[in-house]
Protein backbone atom coordinates (compact mmCIF):
# COMPACT_ATOMS: atom_id res chain seq x y z
CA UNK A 1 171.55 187.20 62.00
CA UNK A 2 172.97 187.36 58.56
CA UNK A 3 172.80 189.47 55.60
CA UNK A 4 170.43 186.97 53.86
CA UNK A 5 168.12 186.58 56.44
CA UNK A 6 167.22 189.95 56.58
CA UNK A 7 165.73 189.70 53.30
CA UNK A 8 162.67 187.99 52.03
CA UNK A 9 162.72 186.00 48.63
CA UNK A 10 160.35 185.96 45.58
CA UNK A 11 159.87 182.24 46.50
CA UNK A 12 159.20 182.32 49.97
CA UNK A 13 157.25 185.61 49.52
CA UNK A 14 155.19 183.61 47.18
CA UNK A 15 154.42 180.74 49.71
CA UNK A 16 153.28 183.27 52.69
CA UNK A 17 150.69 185.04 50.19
CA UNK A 18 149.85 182.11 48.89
CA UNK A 19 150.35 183.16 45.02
CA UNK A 20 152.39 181.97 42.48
CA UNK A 21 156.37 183.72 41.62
CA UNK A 22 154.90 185.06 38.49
CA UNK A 23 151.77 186.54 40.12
CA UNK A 24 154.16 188.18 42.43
CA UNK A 25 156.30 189.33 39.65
CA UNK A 26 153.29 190.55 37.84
CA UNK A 27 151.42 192.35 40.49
CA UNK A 28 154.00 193.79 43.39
CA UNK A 29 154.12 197.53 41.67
CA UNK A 30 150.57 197.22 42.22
CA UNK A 31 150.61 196.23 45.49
CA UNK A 32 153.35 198.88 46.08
CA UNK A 33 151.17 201.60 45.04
CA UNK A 34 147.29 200.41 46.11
CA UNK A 35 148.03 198.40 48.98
CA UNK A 36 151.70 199.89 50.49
CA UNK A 37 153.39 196.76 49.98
CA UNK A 38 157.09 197.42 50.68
CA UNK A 39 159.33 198.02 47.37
CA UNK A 40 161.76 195.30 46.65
CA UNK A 41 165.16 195.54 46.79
CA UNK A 42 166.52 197.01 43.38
CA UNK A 43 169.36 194.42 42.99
CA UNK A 44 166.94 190.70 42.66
CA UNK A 45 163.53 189.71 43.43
CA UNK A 46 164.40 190.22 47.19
CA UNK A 47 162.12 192.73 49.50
CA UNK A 48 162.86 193.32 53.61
CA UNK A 49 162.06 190.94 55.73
CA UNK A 50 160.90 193.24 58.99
CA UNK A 51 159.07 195.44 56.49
CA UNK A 52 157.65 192.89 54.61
CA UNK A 53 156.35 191.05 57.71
CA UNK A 54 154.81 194.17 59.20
CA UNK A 55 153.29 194.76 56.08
CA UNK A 56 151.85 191.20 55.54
CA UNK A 57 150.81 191.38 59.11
CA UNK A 58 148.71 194.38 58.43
CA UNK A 59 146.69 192.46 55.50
CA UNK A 60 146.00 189.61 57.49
CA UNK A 61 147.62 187.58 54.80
CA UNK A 62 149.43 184.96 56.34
CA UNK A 63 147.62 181.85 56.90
CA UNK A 64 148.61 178.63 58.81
CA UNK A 65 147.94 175.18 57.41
CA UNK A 66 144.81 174.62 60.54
CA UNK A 67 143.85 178.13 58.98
CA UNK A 68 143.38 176.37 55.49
CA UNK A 69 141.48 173.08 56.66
CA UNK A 70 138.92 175.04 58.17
CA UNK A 71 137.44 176.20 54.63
CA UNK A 72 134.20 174.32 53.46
CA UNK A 73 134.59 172.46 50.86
CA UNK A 74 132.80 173.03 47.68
CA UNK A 75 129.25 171.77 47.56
CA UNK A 76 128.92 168.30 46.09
CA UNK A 77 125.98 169.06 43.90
CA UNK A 78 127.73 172.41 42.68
CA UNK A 79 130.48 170.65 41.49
CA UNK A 80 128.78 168.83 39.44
CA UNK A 81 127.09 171.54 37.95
CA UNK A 82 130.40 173.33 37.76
CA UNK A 83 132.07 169.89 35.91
CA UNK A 84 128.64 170.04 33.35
CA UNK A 85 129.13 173.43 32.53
CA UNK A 86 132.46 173.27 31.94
CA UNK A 87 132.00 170.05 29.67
CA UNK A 88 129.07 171.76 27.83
CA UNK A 89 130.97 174.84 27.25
CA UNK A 90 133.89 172.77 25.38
CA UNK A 91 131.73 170.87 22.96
CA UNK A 92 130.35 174.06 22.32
CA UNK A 93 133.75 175.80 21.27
CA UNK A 94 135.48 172.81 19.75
CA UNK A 95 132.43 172.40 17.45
CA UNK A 96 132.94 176.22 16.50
CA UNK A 97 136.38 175.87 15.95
CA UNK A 98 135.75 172.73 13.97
CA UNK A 99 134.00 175.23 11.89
């Protein structure tokens, strides 16, 4: 094993938790202090792998694409709701910015 794969990158940190780089960037001193997420490496956006997989391990975070299928999908009639609301509540603030 080499070097590099003893270490766990922003990007494919980001895939495993499902988040986005920037909401990983954002949030890991948070998750470092509430949550005992392990502290990155001070030289890059790099953290260790074993500690990192232990700790993802112990949030139950990691989820497998047959994992993801399973999920319901929204309600039909709630998305339409959802799609009305969010229509009524831009002709509502483009007319007040019109103003």
């Amino acid at each position: 094993m080499s070097l590099a794969d003893r270490v766990v990158g922003i990007s494919e940190l980001a895939l495993a938790l499902g988040r986005s780089e920037q909401w990983i960037k954002r949030q890991w001193l948070n998750l470092h202090m509430e949550e005992g997420m392990p502290r990155k490496l001070p030289t890059n956006w790099v953290w260790p792998r074993k500690a990192m997989e232990n700790w993802i391990e112990q949030q139950g975070a990691v989820f497998s694409q047959e994992s993801i299928e399973h999920v319901t999908p929204l309600n039909p009639d709630l998305k339409i709701i959802t799609l009305t609301e969010n229509q009524m509540l831009r002709d509502r603030y483009s007319k007040a910015r019109a103003v």
